[in-house]
PDB file of N, CA and C in Angstrom:
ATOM      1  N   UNK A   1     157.286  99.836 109.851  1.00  0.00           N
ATOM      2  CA  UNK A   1     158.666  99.452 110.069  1.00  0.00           C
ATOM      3  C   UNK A   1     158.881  99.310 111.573  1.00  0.00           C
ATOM      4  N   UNK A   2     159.661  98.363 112.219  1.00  0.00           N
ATOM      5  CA  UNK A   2     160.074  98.084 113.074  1.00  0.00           C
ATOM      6  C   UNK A   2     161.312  98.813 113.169  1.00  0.00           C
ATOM      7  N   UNK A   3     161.474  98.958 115.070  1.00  0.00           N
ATOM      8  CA  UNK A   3     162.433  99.944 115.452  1.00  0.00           C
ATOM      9  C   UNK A   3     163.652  99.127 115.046  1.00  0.00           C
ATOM     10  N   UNK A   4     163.864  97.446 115.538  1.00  0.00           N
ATOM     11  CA  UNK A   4     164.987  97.226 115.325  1.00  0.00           C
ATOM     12  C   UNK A   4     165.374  97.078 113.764  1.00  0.00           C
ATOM     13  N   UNK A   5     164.392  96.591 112.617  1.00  0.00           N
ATOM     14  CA  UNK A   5     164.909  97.467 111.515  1.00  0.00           C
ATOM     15  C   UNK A   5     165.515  98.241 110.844  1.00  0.00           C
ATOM     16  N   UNK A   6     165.324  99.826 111.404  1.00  0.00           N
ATOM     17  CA  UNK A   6     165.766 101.087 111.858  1.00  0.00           C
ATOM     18  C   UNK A   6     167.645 100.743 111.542  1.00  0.00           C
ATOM     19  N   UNK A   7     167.741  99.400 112.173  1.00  0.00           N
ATOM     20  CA  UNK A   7     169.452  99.702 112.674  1.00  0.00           C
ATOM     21  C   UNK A   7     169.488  98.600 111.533  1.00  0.00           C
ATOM     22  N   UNK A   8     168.873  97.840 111.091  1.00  0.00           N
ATOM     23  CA  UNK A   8     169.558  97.068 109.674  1.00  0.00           C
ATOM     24  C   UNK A   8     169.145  97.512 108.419  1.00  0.00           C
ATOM     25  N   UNK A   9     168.242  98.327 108.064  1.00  0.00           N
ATOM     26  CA  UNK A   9     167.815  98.965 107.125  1.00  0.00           C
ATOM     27  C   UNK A   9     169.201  99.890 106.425  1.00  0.00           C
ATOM     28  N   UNK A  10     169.388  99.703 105.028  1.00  0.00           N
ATOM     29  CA  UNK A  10     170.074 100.372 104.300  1.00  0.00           C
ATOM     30  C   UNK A  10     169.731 101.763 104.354  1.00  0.00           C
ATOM     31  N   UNK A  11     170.630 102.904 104.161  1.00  0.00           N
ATOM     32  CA  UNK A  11     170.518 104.490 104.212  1.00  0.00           C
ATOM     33  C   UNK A  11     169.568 104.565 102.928  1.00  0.00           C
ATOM     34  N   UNK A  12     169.746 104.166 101.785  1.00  0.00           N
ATOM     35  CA  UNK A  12     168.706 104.141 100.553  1.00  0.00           C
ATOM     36  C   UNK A  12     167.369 103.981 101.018  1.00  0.00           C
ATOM     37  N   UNK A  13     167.529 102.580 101.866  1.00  0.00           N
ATOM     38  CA  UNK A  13     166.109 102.325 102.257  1.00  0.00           C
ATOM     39  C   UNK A  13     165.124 103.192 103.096  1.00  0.00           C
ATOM     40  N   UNK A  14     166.168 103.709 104.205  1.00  0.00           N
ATOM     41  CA  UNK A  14     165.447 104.303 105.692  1.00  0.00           C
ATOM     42  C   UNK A  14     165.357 105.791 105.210  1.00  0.00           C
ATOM     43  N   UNK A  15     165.771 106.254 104.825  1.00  0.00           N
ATOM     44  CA  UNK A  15     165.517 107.750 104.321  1.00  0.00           C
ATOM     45  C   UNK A  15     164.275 108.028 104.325  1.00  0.00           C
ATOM     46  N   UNK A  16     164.001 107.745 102.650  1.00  0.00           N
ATOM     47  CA  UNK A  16     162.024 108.267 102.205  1.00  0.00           C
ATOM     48  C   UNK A  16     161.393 106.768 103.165  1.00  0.00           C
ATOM     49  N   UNK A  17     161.752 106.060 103.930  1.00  0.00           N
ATOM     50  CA  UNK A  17     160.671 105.986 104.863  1.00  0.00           C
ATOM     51  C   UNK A  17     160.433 106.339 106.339  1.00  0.00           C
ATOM     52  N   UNK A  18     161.913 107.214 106.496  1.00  0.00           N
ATOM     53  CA  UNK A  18     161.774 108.010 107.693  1.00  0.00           C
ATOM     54  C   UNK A  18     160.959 109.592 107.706  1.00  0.00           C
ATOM     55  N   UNK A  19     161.124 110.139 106.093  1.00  0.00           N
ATOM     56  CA  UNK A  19     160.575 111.002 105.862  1.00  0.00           C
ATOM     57  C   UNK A  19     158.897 111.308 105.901  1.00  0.00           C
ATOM     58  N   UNK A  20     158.681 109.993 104.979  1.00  0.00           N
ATOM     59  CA  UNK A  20     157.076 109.309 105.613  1.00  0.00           C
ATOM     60  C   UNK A  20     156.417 109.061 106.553  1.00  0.00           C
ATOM     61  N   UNK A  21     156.766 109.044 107.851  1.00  0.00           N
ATOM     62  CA  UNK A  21     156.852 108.800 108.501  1.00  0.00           C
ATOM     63  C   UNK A  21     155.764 109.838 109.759  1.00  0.00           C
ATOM     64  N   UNK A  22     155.096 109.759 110.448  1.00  0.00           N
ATOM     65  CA  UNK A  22     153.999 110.968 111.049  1.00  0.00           C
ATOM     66  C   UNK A  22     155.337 111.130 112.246  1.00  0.00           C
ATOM     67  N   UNK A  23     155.133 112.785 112.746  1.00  0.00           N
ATOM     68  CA  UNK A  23     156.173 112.613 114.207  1.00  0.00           C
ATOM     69  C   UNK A  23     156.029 111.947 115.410  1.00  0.00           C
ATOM     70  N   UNK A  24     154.445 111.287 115.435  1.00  0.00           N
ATOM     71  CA  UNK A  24     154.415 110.274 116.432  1.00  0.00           C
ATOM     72  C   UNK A  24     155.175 108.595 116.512  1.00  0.00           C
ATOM     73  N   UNK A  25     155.034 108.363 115.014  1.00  0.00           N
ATOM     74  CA  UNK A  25     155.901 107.156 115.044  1.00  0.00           C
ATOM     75  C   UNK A  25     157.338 107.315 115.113  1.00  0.00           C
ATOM     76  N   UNK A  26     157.863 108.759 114.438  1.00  0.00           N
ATOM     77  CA  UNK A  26     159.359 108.952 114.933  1.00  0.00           C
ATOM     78  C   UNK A  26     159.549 108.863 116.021  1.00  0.00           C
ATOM     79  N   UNK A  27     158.512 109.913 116.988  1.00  0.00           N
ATOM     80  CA  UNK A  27     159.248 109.984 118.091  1.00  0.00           C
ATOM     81  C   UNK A  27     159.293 108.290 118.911  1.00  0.00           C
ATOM     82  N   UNK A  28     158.310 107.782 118.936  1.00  0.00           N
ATOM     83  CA  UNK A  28     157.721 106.140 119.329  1.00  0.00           C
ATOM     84  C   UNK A  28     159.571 105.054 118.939  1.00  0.00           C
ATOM     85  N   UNK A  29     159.755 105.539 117.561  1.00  0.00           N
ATOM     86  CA  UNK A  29     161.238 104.560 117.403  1.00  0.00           C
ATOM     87  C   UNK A  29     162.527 105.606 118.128  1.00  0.00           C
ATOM     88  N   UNK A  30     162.638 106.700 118.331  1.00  0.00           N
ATOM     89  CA  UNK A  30     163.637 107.360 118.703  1.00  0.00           C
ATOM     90  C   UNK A  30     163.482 106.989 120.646  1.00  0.00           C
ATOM     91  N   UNK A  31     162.749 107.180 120.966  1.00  0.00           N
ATOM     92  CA  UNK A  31     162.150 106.725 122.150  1.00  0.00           C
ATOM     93  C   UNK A  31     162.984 105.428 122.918  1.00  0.00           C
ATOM     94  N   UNK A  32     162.313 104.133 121.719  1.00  0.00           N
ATOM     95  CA  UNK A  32     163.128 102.900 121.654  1.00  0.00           C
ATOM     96  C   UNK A  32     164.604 102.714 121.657  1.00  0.00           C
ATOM     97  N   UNK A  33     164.884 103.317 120.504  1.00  0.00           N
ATOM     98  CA  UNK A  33     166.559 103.264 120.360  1.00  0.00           C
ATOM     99  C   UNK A  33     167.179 104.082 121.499  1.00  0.00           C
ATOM    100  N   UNK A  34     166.344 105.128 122.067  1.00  0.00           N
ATOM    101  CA  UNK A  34     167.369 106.175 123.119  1.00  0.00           C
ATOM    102  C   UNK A  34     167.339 104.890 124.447  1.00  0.00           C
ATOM    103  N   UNK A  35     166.006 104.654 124.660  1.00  0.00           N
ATOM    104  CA  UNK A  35     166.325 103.737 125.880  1.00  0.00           C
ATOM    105  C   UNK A  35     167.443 102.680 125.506  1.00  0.00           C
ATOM    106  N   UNK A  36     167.848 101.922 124.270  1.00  0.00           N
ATOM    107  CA  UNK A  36     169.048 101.069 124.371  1.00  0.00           C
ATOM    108  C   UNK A  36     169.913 101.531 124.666  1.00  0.00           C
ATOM    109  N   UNK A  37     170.369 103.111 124.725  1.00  0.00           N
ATOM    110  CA  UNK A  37     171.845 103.830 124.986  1.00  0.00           C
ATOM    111  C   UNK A  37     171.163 104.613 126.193  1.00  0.00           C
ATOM    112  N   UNK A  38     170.163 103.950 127.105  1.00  0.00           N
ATOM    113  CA  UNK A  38     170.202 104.963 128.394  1.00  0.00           C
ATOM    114  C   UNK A  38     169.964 106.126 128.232  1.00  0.00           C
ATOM    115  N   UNK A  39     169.129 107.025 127.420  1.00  0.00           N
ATOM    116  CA  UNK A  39     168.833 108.158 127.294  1.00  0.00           C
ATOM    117  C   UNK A  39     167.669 108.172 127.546  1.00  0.00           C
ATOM    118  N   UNK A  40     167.097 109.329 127.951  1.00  0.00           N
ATOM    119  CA  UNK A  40     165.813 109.498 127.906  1.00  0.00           C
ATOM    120  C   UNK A  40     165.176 110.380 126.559  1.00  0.00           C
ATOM    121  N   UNK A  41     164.071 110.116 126.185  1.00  0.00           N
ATOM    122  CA  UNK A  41     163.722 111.022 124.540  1.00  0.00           C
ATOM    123  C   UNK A  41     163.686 112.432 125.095  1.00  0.00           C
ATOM    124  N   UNK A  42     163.001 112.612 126.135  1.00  0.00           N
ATOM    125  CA  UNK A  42     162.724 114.037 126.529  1.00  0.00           C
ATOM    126  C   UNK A  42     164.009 115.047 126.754  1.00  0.00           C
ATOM    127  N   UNK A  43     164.982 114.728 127.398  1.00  0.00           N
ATOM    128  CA  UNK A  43     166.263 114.659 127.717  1.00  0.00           C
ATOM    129  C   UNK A  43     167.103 115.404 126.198  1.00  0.00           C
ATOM    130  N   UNK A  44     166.811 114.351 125.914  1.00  0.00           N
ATOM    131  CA  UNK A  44     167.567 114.308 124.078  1.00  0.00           C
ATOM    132  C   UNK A  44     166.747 115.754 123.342  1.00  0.00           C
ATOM    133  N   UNK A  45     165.494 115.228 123.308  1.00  0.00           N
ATOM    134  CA  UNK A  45     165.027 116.396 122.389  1.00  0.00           C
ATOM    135  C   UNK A  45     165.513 117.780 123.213  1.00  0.00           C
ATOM    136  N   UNK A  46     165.231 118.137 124.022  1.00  0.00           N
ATOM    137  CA  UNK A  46     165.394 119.553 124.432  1.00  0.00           C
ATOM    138  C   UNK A  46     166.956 120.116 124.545  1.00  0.00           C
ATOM    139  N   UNK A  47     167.678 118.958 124.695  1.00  0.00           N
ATOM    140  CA  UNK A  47     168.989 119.217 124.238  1.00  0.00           C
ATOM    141  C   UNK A  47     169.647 119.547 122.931  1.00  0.00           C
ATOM    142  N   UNK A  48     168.821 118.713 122.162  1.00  0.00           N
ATOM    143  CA  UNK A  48     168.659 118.941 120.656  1.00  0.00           C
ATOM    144  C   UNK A  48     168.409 120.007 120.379  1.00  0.00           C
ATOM    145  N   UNK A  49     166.765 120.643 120.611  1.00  0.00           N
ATOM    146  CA  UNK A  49     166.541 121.751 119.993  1.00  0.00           C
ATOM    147  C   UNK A  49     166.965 122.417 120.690  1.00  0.00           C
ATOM    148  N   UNK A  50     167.964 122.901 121.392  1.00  0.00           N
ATOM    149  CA  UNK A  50     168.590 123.982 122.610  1.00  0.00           C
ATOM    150  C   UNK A  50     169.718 124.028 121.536  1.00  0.00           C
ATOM    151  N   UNK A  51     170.382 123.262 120.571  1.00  0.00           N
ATOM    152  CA  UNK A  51     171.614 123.403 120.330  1.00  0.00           C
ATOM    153  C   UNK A  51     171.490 123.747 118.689  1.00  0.00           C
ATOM    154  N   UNK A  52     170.305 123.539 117.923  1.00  0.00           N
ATOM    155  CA  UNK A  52     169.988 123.898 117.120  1.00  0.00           C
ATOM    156  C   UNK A  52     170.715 125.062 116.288  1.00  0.00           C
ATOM    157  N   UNK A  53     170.008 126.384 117.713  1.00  0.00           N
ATOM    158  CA  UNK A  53     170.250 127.601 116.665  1.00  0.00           C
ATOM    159  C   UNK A  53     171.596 127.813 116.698  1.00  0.00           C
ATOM    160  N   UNK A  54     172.455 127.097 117.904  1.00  0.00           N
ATOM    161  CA  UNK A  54     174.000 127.417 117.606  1.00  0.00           C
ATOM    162  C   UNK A  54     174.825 127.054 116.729  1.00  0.00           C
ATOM    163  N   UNK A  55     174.104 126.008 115.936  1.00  0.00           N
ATOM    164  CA  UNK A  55     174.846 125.260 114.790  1.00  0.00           C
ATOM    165  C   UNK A  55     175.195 126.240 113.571  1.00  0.00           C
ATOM    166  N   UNK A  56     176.457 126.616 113.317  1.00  0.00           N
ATOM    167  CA  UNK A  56     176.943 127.343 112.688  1.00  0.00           C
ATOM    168  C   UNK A  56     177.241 126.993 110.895  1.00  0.00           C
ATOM    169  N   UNK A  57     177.227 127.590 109.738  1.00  0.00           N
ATOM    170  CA  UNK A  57     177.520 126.619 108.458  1.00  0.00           C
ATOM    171  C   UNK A  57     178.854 126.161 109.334  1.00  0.00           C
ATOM    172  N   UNK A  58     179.676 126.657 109.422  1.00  0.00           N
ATOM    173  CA  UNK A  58     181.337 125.698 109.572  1.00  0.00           C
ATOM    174  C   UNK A  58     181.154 124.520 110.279  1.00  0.00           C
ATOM    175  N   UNK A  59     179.959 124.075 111.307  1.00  0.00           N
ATOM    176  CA  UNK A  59     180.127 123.266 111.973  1.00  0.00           C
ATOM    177  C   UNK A  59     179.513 121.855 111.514  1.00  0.00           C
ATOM    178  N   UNK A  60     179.359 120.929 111.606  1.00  0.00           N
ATOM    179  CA  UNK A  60     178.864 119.275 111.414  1.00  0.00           C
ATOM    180  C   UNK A  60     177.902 119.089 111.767  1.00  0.00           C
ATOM    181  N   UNK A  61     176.470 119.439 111.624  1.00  0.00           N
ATOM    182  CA  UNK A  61     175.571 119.291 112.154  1.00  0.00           C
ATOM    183  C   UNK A  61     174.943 117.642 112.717  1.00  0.00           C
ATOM    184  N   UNK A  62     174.735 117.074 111.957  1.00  0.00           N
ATOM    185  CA  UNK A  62     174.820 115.999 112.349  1.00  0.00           C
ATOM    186  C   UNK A  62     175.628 115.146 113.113  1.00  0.00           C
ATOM    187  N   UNK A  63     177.339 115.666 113.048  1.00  0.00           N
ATOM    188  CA  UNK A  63     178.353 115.020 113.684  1.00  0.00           C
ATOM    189  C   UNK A  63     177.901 116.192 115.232  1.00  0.00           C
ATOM    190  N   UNK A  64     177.258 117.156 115.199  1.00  0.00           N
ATOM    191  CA  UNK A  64     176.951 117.735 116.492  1.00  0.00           C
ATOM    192  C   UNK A  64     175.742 116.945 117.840  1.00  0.00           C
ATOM    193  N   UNK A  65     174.877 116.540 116.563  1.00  0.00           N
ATOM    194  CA  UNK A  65     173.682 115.738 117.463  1.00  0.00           C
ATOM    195  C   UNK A  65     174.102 114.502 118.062  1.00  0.00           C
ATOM    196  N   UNK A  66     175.212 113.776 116.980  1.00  0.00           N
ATOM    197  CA  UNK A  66     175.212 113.058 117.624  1.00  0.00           C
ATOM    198  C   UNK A  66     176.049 113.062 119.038  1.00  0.00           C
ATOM    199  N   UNK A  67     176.810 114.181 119.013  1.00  0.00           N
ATOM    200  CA  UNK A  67     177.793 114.443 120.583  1.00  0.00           C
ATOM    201  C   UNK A  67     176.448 114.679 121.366  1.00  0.00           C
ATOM    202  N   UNK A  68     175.249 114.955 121.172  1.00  0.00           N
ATOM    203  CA  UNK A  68     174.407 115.406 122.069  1.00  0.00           C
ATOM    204  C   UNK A  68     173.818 114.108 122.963  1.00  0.00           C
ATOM    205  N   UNK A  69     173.237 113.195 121.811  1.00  0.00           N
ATOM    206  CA  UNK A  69     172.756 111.870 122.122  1.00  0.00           C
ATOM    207  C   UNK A  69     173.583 111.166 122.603  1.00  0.00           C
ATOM    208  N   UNK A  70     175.123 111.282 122.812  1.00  0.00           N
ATOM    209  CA  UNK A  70     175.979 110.299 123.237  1.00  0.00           C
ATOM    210  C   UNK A  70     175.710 110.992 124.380  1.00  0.00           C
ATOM    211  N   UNK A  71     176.479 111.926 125.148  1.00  0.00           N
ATOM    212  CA  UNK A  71     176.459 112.455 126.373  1.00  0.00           C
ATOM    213  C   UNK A  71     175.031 112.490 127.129  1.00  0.00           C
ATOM    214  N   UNK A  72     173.939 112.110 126.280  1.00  0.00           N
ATOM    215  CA  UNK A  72     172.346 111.894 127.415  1.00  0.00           C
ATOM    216  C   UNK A  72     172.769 110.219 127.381  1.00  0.00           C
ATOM    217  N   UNK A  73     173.500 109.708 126.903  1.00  0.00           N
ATOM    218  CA  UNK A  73     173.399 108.332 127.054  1.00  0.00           C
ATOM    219  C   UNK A  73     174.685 107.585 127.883  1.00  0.00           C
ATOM    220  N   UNK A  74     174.801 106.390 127.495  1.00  0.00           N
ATOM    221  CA  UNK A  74     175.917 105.864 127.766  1.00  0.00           C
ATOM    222  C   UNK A  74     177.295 105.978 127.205  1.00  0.00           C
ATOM    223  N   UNK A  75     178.519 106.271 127.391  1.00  0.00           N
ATOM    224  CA  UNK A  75     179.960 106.596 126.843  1.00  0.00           C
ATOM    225  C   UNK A  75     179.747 105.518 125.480  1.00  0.00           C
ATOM    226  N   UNK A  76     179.907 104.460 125.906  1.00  0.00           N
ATOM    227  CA  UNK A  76     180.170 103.264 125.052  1.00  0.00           C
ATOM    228  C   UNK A  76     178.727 102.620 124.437  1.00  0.00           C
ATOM    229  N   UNK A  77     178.103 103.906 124.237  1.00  0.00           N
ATOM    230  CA  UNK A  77     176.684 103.548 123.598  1.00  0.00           C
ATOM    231  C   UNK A  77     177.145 103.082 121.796  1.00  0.00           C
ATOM    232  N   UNK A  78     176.519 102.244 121.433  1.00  0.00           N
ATOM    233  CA  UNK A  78     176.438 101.435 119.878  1.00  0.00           C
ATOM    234  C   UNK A  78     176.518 102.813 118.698  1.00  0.00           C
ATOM    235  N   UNK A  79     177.712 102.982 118.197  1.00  0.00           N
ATOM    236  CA  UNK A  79     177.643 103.844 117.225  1.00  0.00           C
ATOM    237  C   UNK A  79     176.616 104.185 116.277  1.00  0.00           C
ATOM    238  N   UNK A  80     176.102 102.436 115.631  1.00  0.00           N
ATOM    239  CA  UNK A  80     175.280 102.521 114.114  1.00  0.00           C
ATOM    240  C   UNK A  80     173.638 103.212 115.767  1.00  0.00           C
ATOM    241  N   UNK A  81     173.669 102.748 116.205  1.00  0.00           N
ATOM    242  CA  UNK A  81     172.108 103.480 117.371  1.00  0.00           C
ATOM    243  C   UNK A  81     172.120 105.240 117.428  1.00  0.00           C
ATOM    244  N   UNK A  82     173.487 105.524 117.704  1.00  0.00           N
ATOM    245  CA  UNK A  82     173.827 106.769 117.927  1.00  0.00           C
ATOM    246  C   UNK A  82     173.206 107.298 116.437  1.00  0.00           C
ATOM    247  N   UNK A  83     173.953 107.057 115.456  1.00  0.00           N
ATOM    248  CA  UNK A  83     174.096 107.553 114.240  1.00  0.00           C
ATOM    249  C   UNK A  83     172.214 107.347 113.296  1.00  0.00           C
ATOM    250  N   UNK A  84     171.697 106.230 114.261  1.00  0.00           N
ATOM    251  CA  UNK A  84     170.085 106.532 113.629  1.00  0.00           C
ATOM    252  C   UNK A  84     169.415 107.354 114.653  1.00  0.00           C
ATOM    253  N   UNK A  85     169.513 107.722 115.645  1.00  0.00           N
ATOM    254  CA  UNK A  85     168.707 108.533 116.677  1.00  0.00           C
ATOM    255  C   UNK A  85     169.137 109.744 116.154  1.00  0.00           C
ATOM    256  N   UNK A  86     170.688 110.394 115.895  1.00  0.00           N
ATOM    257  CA  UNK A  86     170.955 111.467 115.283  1.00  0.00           C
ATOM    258  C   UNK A  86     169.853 112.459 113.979  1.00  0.00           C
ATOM    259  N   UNK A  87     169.954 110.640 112.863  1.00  0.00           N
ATOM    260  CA  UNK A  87     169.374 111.250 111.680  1.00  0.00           C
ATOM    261  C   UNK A  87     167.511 111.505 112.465  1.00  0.00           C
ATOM    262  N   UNK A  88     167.000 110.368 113.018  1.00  0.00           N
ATOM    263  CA  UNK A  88     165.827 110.899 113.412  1.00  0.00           C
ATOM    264  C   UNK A  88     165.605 112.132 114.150  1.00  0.00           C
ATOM    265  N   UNK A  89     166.228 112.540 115.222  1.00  0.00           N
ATOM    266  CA  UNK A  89     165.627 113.530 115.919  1.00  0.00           C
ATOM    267  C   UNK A  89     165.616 114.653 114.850  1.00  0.00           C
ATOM    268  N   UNK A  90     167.069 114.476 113.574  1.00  0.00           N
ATOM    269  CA  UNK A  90     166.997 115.581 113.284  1.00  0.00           C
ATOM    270  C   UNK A  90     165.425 115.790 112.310  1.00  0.00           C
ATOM    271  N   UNK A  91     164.965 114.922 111.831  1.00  0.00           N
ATOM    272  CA  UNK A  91     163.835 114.651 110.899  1.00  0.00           C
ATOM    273  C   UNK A  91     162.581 115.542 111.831  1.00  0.00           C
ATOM    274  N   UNK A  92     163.073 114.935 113.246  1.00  0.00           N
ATOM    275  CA  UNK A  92     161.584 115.579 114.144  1.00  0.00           C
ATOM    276  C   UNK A  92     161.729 117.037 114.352  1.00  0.00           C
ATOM    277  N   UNK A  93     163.357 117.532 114.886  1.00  0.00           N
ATOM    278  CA  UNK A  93     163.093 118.892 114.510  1.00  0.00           C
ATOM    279  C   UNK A  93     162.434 119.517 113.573  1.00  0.00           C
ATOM    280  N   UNK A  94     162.996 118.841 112.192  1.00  0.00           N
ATOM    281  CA  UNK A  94     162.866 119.877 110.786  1.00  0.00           C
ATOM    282  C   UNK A  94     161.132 119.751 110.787  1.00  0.00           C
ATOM    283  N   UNK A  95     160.426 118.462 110.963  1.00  0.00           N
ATOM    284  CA  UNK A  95     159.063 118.572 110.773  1.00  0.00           C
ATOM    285  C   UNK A  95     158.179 119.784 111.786  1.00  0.00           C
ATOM    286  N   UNK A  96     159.113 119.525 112.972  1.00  0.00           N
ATOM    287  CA  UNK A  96     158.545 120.721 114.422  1.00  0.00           C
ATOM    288  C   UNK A  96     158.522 121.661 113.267  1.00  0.00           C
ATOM    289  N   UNK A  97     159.760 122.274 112.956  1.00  0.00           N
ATOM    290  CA  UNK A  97     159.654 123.579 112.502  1.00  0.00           C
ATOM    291  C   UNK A  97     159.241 123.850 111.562  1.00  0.00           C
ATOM    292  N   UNK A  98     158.918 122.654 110.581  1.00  0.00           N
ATOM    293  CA  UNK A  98     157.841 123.093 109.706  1.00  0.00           C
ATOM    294  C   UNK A  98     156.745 123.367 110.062  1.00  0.00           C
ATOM    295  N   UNK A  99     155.828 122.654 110.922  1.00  0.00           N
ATOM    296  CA  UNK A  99     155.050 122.714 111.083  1.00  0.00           C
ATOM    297  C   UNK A  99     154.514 123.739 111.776  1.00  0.00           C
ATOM    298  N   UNK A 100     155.420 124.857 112.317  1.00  0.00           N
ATOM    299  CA  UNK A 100     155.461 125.742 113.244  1.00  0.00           C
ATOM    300  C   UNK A 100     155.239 126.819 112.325  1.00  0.00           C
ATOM    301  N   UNK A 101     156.176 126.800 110.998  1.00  0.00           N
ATOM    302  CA  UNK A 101     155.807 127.769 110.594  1.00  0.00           C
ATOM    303  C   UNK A 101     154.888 128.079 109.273  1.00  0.00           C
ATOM    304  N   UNK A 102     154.475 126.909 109.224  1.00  0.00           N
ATOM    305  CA  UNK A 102     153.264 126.784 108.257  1.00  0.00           C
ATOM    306  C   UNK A 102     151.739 127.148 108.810  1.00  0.00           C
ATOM    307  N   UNK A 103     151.710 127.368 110.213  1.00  0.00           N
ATOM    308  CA  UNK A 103     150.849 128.134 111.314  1.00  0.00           C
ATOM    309  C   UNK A 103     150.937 129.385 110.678  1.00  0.00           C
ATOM    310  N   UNK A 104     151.592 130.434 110.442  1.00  0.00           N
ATOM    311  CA  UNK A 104     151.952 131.805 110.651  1.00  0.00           C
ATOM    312  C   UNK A 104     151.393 131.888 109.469  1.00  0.00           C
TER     313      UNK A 104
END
């Protein structure tokens, strides 16, 4: 799949093939899409997983990442961009931490 895809691809569609997906090619399209909104990936991720453990049940998790990815980026960065970098990074966390703790 192609990154710009990513942003025309139906939610049905992009799901089980984001899930499929190895964390090198996530990170490779999250990468892409962050540079269209001026972010850097590195930037993003560590902001990401920094904000992780504060995410509370009451709070929006997803409506949280994406305040994260907007503020490494541009104000008037492309919503539907925002809203697929969101669902990916969160995919790369959950695989990090699987994979972290399938070590132990």
């Amino acid at each position: 799949m192609k990154t710009n895809e990513l942003l025309t691809a139906s939610e049905a569609e992009l799901v089980p093939q984001l899930r499929a997906m190895k964390n090198k090619e996530l990170e490779r399209h999250a990468a892409k899409l962050l540079k269209k909104v001026g972010a850097d990936y590195a930037q993003v991720l560590a902001a990401v997983t920094k904000a992780v453990p504060e995410l509370g049940a009451e709070q929006n998790a997803f409506a949280r990442i994406q305040e994260i990815v907007r503020a490494c980026g541009q104000v008037d960065a492309d919503q539907k961009i925002i809203e697929r970098v969101a669902v990916i990074m969160m995919i790369i966390i959950k695989k990090q931490f699987l994979k972290i703790h399938s070590q132990n």
